[in-house]
PDB file of N, CA and C in Angstrom:
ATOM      1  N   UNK A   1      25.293  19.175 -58.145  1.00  0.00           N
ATOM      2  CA  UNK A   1      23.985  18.580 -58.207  1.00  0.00           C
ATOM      3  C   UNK A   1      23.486  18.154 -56.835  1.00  0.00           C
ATOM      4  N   UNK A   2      24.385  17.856 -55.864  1.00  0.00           N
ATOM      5  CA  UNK A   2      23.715  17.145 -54.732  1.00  0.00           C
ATOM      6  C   UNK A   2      23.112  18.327 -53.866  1.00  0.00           C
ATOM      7  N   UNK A   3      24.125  19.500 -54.274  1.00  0.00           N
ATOM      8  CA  UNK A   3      23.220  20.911 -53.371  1.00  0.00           C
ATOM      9  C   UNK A   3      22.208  21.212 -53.259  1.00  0.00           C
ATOM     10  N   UNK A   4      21.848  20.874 -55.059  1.00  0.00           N
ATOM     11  CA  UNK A   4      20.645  20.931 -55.424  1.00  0.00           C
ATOM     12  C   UNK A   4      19.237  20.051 -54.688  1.00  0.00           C
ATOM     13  N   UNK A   5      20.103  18.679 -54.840  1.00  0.00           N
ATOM     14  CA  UNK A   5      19.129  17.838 -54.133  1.00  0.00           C
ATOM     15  C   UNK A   5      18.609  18.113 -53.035  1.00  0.00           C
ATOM     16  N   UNK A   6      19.474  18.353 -52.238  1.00  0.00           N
ATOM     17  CA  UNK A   6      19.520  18.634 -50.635  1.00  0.00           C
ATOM     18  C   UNK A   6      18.395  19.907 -50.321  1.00  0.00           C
ATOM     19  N   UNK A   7      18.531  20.908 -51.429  1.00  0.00           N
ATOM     20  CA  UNK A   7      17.603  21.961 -51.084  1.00  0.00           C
ATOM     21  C   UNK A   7      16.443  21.889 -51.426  1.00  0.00           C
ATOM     22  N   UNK A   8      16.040  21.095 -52.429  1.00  0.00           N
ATOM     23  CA  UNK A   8      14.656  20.620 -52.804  1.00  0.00           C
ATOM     24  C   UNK A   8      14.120  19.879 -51.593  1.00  0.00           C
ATOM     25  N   UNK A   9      14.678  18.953 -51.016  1.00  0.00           N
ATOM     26  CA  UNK A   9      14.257  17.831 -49.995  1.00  0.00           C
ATOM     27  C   UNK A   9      13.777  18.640 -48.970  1.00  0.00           C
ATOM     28  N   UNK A  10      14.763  20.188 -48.636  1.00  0.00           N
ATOM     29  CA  UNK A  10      13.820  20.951 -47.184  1.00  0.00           C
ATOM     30  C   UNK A  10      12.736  21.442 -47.558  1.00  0.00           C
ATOM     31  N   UNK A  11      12.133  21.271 -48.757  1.00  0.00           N
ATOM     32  CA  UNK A  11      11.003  22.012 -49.164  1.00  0.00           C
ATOM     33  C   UNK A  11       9.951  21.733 -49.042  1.00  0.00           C
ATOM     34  N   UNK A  12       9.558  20.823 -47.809  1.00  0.00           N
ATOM     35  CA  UNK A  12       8.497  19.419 -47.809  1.00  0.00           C
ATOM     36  C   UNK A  12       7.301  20.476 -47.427  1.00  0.00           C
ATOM     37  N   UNK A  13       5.836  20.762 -48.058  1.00  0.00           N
ATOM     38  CA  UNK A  13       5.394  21.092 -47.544  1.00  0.00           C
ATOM     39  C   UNK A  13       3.974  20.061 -46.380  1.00  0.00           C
ATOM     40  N   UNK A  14       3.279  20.288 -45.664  1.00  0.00           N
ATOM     41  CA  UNK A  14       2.436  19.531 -45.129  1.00  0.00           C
ATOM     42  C   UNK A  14       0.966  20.039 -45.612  1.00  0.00           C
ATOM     43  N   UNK A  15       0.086  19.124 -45.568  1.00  0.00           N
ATOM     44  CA  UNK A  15      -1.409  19.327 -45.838  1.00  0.00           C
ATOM     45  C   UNK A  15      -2.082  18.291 -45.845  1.00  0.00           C
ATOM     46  N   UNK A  16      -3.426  18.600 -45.423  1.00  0.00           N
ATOM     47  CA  UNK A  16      -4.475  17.695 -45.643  1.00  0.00           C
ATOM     48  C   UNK A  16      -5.603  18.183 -46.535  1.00  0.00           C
ATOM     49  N   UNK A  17      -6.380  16.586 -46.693  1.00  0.00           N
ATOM     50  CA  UNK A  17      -7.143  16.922 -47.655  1.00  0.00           C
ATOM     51  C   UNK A  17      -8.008  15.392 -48.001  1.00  0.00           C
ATOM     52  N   UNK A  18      -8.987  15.537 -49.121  1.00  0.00           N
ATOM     53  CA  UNK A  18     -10.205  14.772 -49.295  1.00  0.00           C
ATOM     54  C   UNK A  18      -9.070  13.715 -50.436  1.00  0.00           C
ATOM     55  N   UNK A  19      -8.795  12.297 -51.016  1.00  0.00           N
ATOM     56  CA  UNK A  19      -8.664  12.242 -52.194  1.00  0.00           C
ATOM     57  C   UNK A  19      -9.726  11.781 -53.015  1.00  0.00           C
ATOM     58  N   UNK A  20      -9.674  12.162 -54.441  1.00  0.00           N
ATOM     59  CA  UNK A  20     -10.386  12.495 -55.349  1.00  0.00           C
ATOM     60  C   UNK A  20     -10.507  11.557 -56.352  1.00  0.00           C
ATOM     61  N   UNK A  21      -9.638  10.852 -56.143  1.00  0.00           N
ATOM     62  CA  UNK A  21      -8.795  10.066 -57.483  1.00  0.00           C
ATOM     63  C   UNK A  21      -7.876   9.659 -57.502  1.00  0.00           C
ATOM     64  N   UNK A  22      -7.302   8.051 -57.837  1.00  0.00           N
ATOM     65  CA  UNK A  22      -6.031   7.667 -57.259  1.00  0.00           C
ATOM     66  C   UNK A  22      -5.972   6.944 -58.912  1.00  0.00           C
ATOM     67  N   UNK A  23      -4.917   7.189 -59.666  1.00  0.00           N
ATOM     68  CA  UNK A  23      -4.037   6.421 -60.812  1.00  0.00           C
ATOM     69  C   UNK A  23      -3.148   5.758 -60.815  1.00  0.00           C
ATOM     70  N   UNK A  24      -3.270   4.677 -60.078  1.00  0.00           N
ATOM     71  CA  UNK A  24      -2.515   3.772 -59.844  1.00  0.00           C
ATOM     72  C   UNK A  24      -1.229   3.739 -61.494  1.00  0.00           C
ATOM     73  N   UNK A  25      -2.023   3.579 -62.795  1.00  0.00           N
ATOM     74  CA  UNK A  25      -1.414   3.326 -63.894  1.00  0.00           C
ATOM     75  C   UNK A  25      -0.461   4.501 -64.241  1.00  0.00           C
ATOM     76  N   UNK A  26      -0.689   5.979 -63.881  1.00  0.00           N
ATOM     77  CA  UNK A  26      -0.187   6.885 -64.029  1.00  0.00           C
ATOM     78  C   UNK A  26       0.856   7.645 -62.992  1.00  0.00           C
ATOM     79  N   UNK A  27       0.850   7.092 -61.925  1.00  0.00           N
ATOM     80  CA  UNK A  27       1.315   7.351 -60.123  1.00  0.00           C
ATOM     81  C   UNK A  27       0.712   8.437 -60.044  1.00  0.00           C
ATOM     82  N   UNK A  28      -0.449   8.817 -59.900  1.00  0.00           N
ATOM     83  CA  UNK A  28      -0.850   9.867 -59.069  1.00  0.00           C
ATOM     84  C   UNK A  28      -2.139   9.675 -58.627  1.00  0.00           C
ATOM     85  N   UNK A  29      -2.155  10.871 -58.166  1.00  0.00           N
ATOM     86  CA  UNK A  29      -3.276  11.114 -56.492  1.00  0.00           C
ATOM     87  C   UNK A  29      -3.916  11.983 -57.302  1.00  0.00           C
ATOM     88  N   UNK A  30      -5.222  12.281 -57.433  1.00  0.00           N
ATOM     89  CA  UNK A  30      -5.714  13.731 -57.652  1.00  0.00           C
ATOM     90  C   UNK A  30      -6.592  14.091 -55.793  1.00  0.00           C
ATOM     91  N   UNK A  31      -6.216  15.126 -55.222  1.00  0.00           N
ATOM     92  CA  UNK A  31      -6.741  15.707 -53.429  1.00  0.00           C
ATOM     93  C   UNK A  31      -7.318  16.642 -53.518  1.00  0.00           C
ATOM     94  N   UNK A  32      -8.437  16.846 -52.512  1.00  0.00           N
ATOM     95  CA  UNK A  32      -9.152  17.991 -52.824  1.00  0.00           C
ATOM     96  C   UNK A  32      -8.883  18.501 -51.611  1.00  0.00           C
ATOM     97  N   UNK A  33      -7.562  19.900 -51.253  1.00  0.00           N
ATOM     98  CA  UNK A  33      -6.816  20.139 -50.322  1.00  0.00           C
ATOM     99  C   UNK A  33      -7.507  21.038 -49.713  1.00  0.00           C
ATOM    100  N   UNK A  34      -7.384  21.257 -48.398  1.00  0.00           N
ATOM    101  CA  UNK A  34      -7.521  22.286 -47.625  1.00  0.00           C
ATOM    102  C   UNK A  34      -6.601  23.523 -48.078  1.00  0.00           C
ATOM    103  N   UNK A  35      -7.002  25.136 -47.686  1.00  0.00           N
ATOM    104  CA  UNK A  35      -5.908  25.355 -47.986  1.00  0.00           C
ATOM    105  C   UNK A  35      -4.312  25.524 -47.176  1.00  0.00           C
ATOM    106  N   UNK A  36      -3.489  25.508 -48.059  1.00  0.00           N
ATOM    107  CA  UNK A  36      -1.685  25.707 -47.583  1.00  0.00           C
ATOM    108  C   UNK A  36      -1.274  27.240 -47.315  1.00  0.00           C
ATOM    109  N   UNK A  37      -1.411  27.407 -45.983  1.00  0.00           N
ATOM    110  CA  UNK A  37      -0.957  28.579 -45.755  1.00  0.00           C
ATOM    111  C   UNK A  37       0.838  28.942 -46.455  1.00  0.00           C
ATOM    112  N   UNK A  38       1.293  27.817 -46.356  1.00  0.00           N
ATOM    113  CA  UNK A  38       3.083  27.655 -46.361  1.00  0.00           C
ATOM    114  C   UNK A  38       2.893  28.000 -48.179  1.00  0.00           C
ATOM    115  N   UNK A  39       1.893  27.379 -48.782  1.00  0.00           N
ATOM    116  CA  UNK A  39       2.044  28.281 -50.377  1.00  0.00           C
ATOM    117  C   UNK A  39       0.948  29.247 -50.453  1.00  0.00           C
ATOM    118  N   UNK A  40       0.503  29.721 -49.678  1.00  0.00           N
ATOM    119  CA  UNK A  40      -0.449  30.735 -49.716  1.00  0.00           C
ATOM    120  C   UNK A  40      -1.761  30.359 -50.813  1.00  0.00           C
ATOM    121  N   UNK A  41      -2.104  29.002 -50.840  1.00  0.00           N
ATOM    122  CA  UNK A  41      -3.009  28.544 -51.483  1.00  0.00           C
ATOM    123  C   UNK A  41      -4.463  28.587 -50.761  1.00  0.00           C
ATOM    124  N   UNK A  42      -5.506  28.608 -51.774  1.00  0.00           N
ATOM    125  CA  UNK A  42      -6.358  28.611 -50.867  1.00  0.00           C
ATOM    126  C   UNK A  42      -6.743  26.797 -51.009  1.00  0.00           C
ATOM    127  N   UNK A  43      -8.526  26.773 -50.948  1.00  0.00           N
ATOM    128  CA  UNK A  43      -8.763  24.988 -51.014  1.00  0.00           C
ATOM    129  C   UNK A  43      -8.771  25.151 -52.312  1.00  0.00           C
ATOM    130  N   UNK A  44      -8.021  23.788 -52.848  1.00  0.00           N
ATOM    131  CA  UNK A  44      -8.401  23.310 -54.699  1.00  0.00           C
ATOM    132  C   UNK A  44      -8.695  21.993 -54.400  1.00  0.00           C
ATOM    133  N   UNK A  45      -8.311  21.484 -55.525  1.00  0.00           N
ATOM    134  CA  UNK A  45      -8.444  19.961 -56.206  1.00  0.00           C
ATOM    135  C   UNK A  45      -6.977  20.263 -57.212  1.00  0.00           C
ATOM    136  N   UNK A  46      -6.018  18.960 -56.588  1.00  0.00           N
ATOM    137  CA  UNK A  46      -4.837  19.326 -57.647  1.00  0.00           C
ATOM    138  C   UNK A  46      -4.524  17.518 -57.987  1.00  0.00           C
ATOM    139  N   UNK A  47      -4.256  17.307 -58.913  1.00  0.00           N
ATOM    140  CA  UNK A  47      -3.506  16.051 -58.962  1.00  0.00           C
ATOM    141  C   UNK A  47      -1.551  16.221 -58.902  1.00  0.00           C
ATOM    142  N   UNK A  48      -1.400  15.526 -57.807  1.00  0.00           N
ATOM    143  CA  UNK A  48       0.261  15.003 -57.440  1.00  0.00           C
ATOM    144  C   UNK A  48       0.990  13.704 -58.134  1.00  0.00           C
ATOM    145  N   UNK A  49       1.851  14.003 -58.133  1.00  0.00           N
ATOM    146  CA  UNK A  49       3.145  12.916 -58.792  1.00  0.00           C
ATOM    147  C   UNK A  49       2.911  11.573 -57.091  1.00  0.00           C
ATOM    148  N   UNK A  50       2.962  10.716 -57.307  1.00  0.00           N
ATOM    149  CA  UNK A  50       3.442   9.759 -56.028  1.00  0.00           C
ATOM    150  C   UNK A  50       4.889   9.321 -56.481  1.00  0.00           C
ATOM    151  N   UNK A  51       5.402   9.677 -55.101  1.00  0.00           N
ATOM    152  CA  UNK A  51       6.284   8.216 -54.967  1.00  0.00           C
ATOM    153  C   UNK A  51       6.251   6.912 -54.855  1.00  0.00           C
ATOM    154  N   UNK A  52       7.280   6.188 -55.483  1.00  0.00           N
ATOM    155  CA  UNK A  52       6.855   4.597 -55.662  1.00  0.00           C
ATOM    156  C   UNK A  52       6.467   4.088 -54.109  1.00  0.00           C
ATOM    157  N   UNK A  53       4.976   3.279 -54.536  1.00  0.00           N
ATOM    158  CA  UNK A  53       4.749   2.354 -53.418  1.00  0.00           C
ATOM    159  C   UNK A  53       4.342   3.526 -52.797  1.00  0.00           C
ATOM    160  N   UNK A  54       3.834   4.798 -53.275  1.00  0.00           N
ATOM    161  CA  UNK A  54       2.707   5.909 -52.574  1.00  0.00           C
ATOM    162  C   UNK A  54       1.585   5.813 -52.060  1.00  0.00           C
ATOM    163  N   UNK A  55       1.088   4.961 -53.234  1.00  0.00           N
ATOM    164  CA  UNK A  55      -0.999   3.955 -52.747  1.00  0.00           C
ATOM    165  C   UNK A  55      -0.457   3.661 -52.005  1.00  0.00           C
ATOM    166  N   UNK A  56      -0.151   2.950 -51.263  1.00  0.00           N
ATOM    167  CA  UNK A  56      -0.386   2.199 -50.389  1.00  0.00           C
ATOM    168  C   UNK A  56      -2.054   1.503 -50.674  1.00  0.00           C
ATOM    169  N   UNK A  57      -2.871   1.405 -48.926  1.00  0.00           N
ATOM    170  CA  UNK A  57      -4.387   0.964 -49.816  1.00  0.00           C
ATOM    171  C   UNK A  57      -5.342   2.627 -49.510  1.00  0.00           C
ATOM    172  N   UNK A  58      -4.815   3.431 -49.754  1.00  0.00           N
ATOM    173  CA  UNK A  58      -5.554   4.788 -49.967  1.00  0.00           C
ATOM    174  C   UNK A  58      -6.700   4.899 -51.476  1.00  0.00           C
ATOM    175  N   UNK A  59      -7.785   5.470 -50.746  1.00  0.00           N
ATOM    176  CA  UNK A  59      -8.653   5.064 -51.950  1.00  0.00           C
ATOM    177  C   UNK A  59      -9.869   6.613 -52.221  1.00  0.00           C
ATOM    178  N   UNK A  60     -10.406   6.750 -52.502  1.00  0.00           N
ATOM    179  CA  UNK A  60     -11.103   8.267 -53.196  1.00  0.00           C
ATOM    180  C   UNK A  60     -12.075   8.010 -52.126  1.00  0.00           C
ATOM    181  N   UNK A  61     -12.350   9.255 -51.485  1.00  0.00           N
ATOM    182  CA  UNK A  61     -13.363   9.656 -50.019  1.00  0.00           C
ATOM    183  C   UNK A  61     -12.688   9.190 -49.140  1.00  0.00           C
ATOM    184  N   UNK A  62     -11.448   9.299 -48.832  1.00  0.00           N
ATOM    185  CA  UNK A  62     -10.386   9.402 -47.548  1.00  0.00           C
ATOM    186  C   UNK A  62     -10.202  10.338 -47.410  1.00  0.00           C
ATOM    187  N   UNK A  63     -10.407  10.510 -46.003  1.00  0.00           N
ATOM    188  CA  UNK A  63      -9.674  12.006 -45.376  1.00  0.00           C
ATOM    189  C   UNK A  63      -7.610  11.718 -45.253  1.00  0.00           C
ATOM    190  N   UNK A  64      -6.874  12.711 -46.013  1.00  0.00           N
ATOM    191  CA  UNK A  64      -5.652  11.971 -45.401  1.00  0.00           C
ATOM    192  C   UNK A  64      -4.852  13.245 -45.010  1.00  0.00           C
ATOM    193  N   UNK A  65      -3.960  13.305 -44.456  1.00  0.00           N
ATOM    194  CA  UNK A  65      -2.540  14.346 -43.731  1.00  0.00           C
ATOM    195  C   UNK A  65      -1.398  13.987 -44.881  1.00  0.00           C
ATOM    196  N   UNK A  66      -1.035  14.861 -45.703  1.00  0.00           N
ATOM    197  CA  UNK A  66       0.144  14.764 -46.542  1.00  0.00           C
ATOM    198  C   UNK A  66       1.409  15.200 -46.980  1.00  0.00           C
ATOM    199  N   UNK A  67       2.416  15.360 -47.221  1.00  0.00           N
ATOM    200  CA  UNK A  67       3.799  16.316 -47.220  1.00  0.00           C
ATOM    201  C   UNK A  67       3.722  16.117 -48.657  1.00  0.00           C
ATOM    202  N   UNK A  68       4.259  17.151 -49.438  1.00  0.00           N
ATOM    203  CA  UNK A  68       4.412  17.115 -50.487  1.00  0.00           C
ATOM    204  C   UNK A  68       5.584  18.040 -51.009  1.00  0.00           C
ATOM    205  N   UNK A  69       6.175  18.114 -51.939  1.00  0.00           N
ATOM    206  CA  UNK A  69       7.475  18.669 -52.290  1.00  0.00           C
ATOM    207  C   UNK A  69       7.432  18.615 -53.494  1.00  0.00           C
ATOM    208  N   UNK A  70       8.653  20.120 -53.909  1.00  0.00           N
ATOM    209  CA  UNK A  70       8.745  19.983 -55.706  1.00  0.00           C
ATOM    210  C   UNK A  70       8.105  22.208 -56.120  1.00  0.00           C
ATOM    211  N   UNK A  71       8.229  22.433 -56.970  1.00  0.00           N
ATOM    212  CA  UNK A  71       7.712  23.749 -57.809  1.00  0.00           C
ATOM    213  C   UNK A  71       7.398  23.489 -59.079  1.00  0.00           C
ATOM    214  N   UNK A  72       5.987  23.629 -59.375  1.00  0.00           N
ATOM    215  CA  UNK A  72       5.645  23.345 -60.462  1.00  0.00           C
ATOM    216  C   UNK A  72       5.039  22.243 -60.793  1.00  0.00           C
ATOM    217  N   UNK A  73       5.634  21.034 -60.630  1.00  0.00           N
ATOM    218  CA  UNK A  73       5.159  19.854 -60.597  1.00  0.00           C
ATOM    219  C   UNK A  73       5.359  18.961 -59.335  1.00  0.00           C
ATOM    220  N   UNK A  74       4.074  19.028 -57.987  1.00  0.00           N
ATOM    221  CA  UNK A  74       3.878  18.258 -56.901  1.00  0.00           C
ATOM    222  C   UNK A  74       4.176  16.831 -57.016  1.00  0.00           C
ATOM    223  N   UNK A  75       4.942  16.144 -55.743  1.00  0.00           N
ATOM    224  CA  UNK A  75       5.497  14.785 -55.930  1.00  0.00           C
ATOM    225  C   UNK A  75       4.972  14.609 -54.204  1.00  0.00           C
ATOM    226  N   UNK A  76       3.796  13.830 -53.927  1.00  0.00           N
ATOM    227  CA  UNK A  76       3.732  13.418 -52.344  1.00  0.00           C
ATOM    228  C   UNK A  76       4.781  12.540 -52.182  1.00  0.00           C
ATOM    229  N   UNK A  77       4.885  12.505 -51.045  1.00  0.00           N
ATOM    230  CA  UNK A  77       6.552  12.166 -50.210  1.00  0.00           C
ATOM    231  C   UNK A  77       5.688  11.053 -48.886  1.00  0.00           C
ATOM    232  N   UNK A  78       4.908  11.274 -48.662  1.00  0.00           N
ATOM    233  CA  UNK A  78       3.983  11.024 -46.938  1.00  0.00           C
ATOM    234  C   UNK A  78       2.663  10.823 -47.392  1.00  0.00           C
ATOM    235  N   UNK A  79       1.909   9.800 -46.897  1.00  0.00           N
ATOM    236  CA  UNK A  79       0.682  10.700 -46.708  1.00  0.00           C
ATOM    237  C   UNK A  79      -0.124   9.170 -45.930  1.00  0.00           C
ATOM    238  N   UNK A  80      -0.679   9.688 -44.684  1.00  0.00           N
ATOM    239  CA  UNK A  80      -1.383   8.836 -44.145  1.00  0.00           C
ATOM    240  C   UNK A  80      -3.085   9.103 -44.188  1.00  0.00           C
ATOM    241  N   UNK A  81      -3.664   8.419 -43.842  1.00  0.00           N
ATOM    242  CA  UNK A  81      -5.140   8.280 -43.677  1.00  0.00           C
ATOM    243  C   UNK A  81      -5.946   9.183 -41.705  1.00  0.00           C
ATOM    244  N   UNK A  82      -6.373  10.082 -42.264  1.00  0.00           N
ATOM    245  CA  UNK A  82      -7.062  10.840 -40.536  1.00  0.00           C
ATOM    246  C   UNK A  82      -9.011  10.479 -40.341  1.00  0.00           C
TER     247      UNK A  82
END
């Protein structure tokens, strides 16, 4: 199991983007991303999983820089305010 862990963790990807929507009650972010060359995405709007103590005081019409990690279901890891 820890192999496992370990290989998920290099998977951080980076991006920025608009946020859209913050659920504090639910932990997530919904971002309206630029696109991710590293997933060959173009621009969307996706909602992410946060990590605990993720808000910080980030709030909807912030520009922010973010890492995010995971397949299938996005979990931000980072994300500051630009």
């Amino acid at each position: 199991m820890m192999a496992g862990d370990g290989a998920a963790s290099e998977k951080v990807t980076h991006a920025t983007g608009v946020v859209k929507a913050v659920d504090a009650a639910k932990g997530t972010i919904t971002i309206a991303h630029d696109p991710i060359a590293a997933k060959k995405w173009p621009a969307m709007t996706m909602t992410f999983k946060l990590n605990k103590g993720g808000l910080g005081k980030v709030r909807a019409g912030q520009r922010v820089k973010f890492c995010f990690e995971g397949e299938g279901s996005y979990t931000v890891t980072k994300m500051t305010r630009i």
